[in-house]
Protein backbone atom coordinates (compact mmCIF):
# COMPACT_ATOMS: atom_id res chain seq x y z
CA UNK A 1 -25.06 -3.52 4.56
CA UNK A 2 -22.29 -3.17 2.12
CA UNK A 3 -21.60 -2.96 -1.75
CA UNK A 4 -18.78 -5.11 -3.59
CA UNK A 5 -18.37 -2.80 -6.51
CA UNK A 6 -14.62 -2.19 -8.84
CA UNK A 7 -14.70 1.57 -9.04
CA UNK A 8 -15.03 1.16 -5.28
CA UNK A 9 -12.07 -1.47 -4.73
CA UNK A 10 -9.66 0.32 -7.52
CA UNK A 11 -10.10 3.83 -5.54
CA UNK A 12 -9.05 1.95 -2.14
CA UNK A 13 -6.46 -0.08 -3.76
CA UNK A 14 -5.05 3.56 -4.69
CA UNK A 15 -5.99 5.52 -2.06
CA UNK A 16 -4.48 2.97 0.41
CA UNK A 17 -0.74 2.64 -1.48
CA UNK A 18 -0.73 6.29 -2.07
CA UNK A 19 -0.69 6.28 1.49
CA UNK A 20 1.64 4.32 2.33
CA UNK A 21 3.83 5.51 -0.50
CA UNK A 22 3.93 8.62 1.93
CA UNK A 23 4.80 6.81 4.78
CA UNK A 24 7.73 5.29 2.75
CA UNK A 25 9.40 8.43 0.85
CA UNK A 26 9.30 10.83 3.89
CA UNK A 27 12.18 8.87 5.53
CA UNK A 28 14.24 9.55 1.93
CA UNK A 29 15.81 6.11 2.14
CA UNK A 30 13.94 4.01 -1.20
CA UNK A 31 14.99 5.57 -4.43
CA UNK A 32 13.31 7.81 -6.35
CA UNK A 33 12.24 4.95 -8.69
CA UNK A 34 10.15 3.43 -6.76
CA UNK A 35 8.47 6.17 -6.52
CA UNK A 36 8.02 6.41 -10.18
CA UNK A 37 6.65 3.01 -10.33
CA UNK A 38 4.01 3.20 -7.78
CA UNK A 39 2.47 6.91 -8.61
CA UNK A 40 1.84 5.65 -12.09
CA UNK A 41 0.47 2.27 -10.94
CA UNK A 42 -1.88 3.93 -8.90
CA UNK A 43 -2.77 6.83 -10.47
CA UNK A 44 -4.03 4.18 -13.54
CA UNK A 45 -6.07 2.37 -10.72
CA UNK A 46 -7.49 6.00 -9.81
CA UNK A 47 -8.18 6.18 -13.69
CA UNK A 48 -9.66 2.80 -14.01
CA UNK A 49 -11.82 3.84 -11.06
CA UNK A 50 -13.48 6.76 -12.87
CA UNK A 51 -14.33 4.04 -15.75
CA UNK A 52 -15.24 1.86 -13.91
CA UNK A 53 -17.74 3.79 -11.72
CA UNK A 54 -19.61 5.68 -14.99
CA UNK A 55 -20.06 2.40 -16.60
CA UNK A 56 -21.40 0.12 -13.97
CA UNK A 57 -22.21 2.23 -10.65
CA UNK A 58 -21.97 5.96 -11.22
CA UNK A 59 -20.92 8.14 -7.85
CA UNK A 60 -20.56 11.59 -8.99
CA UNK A 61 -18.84 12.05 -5.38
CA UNK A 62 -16.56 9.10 -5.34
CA UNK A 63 -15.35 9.51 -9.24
CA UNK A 64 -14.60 13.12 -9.15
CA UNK A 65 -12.65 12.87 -6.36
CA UNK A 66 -11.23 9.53 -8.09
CA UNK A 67 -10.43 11.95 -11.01
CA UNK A 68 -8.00 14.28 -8.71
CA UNK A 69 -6.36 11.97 -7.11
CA UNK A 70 -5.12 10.54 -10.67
CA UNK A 71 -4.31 14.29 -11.40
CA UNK A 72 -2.40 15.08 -7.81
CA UNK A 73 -0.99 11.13 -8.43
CA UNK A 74 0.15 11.96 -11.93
CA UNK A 75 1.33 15.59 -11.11
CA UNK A 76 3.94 14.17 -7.57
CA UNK A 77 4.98 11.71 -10.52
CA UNK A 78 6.09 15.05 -12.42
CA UNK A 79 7.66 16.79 -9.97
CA UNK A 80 9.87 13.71 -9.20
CA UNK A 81 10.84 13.34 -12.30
CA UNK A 82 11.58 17.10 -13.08
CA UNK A 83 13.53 16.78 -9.64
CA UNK A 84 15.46 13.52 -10.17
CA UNK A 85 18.85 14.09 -10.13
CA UNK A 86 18.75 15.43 -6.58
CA UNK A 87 18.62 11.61 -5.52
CA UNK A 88 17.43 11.35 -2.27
CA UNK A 89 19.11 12.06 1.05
CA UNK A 90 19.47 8.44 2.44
CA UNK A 91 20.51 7.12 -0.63
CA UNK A 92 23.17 9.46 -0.74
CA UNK A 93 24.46 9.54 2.24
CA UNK A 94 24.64 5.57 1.88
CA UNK A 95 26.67 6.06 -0.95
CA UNK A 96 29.36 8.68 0.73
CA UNK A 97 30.00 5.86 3.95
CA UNK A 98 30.40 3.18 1.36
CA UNK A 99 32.81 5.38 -0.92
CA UNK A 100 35.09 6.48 2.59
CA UNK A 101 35.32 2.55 3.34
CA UNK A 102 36.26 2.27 -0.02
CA UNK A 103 38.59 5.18 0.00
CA UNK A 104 40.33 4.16 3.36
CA UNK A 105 40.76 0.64 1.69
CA UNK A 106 42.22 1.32 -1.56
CA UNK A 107 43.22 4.95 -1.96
CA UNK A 108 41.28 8.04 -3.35
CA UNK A 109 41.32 7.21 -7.05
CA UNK A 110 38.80 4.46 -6.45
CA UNK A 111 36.78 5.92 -3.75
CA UNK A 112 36.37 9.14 -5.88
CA UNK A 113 34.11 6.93 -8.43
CA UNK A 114 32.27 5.19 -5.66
CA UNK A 115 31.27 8.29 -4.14
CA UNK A 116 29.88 10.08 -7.66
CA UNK A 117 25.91 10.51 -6.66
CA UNK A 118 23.67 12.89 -7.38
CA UNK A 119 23.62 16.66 -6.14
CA UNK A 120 23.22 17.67 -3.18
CA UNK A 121 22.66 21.40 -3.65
CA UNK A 122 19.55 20.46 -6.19
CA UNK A 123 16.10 20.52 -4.10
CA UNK A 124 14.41 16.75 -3.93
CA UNK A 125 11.30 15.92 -4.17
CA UNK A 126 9.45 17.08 -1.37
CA UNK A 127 7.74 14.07 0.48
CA UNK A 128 4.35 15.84 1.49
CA UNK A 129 3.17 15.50 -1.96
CA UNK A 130 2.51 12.13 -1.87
CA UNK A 131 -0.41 13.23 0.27
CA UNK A 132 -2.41 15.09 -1.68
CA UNK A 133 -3.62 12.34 -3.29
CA UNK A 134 -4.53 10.08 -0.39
CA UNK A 135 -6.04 12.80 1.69
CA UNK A 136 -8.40 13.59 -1.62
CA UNK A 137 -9.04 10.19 -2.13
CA UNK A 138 -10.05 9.53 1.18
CA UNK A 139 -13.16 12.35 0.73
CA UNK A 140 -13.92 9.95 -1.86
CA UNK A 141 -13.92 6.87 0.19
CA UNK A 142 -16.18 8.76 2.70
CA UNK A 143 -18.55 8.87 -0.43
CA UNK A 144 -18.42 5.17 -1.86
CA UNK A 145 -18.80 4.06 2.10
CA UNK A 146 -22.17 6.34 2.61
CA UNK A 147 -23.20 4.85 -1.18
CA UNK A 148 -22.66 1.46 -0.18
CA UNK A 149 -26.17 1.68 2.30
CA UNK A 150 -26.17 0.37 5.42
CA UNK A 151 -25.14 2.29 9.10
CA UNK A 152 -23.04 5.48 7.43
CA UNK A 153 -20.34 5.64 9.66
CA UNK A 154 -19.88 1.49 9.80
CA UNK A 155 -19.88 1.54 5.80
CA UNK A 156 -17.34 4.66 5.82
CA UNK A 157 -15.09 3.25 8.40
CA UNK A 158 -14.70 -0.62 6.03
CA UNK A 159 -14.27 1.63 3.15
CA UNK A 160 -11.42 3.72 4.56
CA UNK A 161 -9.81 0.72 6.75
CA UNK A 162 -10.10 -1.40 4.00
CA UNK A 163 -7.82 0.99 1.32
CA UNK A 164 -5.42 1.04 4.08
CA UNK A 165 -5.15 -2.74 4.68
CA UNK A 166 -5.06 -3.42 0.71
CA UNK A 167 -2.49 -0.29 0.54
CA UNK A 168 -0.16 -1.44 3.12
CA UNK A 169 -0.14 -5.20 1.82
CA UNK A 170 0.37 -4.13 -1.90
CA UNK A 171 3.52 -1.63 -1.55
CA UNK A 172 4.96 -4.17 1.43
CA UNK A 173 5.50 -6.64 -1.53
CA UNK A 174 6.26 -4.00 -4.29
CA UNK A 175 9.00 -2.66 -1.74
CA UNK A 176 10.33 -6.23 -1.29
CA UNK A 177 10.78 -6.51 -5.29
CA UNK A 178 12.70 -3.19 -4.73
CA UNK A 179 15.37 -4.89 -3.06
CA UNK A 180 16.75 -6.15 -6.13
CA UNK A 181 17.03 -3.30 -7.61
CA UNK A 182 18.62 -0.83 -4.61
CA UNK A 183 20.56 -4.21 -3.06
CA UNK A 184 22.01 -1.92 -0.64
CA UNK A 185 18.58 -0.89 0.90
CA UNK A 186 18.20 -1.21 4.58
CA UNK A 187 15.43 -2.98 5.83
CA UNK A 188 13.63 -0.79 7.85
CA UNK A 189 11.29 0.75 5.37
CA UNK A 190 10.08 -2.82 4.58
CA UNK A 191 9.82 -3.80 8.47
CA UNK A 192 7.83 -0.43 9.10
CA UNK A 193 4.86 -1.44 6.54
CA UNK A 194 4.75 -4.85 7.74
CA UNK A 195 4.22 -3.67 10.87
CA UNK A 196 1.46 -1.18 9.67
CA UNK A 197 -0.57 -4.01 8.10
CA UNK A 198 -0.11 -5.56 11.47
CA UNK A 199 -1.28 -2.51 13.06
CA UNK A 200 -4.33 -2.37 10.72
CA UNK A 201 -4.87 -6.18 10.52
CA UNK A 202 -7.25 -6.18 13.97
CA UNK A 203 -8.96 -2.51 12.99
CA UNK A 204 -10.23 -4.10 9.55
CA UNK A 205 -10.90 -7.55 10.87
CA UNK A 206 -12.98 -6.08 13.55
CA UNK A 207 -14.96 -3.53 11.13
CA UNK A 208 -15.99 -6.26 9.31
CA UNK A 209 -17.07 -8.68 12.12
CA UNK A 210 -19.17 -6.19 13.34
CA UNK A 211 -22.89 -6.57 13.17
CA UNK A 212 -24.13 -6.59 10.07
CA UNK A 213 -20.98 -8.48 9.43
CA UNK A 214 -19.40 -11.62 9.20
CA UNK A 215 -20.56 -12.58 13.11
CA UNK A 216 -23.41 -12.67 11.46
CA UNK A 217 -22.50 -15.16 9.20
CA UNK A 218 -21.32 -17.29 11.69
CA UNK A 219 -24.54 -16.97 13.71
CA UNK A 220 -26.53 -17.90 10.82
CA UNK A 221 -28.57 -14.44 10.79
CA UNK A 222 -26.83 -13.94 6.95
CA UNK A 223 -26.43 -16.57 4.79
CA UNK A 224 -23.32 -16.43 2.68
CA UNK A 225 -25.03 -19.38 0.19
CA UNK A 226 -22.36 -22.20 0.74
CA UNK A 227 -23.92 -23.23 4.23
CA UNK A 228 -21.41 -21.16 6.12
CA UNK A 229 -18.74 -22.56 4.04
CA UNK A 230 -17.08 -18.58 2.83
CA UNK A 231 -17.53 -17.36 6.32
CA UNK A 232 -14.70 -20.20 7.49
CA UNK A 233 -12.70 -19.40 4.21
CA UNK A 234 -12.85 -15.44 5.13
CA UNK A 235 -11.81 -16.78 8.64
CA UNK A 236 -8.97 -18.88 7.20
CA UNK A 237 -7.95 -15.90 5.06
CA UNK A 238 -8.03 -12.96 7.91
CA UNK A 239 -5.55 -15.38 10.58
CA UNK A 240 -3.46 -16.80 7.37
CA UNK A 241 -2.61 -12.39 6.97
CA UNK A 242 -1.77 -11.74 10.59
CA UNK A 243 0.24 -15.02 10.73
CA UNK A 244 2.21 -14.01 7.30
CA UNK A 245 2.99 -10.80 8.98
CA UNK A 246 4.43 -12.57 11.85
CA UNK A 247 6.78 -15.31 9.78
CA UNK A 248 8.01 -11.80 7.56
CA UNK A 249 9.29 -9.98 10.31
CA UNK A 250 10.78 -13.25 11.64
CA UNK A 251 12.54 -13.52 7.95
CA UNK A 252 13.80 -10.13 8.16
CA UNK A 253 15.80 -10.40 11.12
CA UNK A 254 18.27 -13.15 9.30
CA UNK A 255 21.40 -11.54 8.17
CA UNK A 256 21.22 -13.00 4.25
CA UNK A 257 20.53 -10.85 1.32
CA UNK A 258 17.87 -13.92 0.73
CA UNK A 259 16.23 -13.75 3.64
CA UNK A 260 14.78 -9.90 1.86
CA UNK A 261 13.06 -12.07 -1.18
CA UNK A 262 11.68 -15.09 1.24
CA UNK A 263 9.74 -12.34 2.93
CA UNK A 264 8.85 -11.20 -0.35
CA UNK A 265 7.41 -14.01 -1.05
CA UNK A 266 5.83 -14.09 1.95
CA UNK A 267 4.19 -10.99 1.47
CA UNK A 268 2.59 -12.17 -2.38
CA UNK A 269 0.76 -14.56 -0.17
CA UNK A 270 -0.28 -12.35 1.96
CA UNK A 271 -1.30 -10.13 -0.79
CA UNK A 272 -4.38 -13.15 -1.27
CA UNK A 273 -5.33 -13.66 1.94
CA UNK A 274 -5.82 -10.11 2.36
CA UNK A 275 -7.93 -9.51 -0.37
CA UNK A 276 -9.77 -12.79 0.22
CA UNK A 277 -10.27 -10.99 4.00
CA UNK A 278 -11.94 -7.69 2.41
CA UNK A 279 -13.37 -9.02 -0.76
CA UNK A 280 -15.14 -12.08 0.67
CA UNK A 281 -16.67 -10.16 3.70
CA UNK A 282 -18.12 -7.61 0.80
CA UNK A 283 -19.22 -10.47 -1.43
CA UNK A 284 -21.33 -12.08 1.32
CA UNK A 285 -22.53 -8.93 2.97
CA UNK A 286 -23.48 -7.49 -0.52
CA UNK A 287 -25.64 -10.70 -0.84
């Protein structure tokens, strides 16, 4: 029905923030840092993938494409760093309206060092190669989910939903972290992948209910070994995520600076329930 397997959940974990990476750089707001920080995270997860999968469960599909996504991961990483003192366009042009308040407060002298940023005239980092990764990776989902047994396209489709719920989830709370280090962030790069784990929240829940799934838990058809006891706890866990979506976005719209790291810590406990939603469903279906 399914397989609960690390090279598996490390390529999805990857895959899945690689993706969402994407979705966050293209609208050139979050620094180039952060950046930085999640292409090498994940491109080590897409490393510790391949290692994982020829020691315990070799997939000569799934691990070679696991090997070029660390590559195209690892390579974006290069290019931004080659490309770094372009900045990035929001950032910048955050920095020129804060240096003309500045500047129509006090004079020139001080707005002329608030508005030092990088140049503008040196190309940035183009955005669309934060894809090449993902879109590799996800040819190697397709090959863990037909792996994993079971109905193809039903094992394919948790595979692929799943590395974009654990994606979405994991960069929402690296993003919040972010905060403290770009203060003057706006929030709607951090609103826009809570709603996407919204968004995906019903698609993954529903993949994995699906029969043979976790309604079959509940009907008694699979038994999960604790006399139905995990199929309430993945229950708890999959309404505790939606509702921890909910109570962010409800944080975010407060005008505080700390109402940015409450929904932070919002999202670390989200970051459990939603990996007790797919990696509870997997460890009773792989029983």
């Amino acid at each position: 029905m399914i397989r609960l397997d690390a090279a598996t959940v490390l390529l999805q974990w990857a895959v899945g923030g690689l993706f969402f990476l994407w979705v966050t750089s293209r609208g050139r707001q979050v620094g180039i840092g952060y950046g930085w920080l999640l292409r090498g995270v994940y491109g080590a997860m897409a490393v510790l993938s391949v290692i994982a999968g020829r020691a315990l469960q070799p997939s000569a599909g799934r691990d070679g494409c696991a090997v070029a996504v660390a590559v195209a991961a690892l390579a974006a990483l290069a290019v931004s760093v080659v490309r770094r003192k372009a900045g990035v366009a929001g950032e910048r042009a955050r920095k020129e309206r804060r240096a003309a308040r500045v500047r129509s407060m006090v004079g020139d002298r001080a707005g002329k060092a608030a508005a030092d940023s990088p140049s503008a005239d040196i190309k940035e980092f183009p955005p669309w190669l934060d894809l090449l990764a993902p879109a590799i990776g996800a040819a190697g989902l397709v090959f863990a989910g037909i792996d994993a047994g079971g109905p193809d396209g039903l094992a394919v489709a948790r595979t692929v939903v799943g590395a974009a719920f654990l994606g979405a989830v994991s960069d929402a709370m690296l993003l919040g972290h972010w905060y403290l280090v770009q203060p003057g962030l706006g929030r709607e790069p951090l609103l826009d992948l809570v709603k996407w784990l919204a968004v995906v929240w019903p698609v993954e829940v529903a993949a994995l209910l699906w029969p043979t799934g976790m309604v079959s838990v509940f009907s008694g058809s699979v038994d999960d070994g604790w006399n139905g006891t995990l199929g309430w706890f993945w229950l708890a866990c999959a309404a505790t995520t939606l509702i921890l979506c909910a109570v962010t976005r409800a944080a975010l719209k407060e005008r505080a600076y700390s109402a940015v790291m409450a929904a932070t810590g919002l999202l670390y406990l989200a970051i459990l329930t939603a990996f007790g939603t797919d990696l509870v469903a997997r460890a009773v279906l792989a029983g």
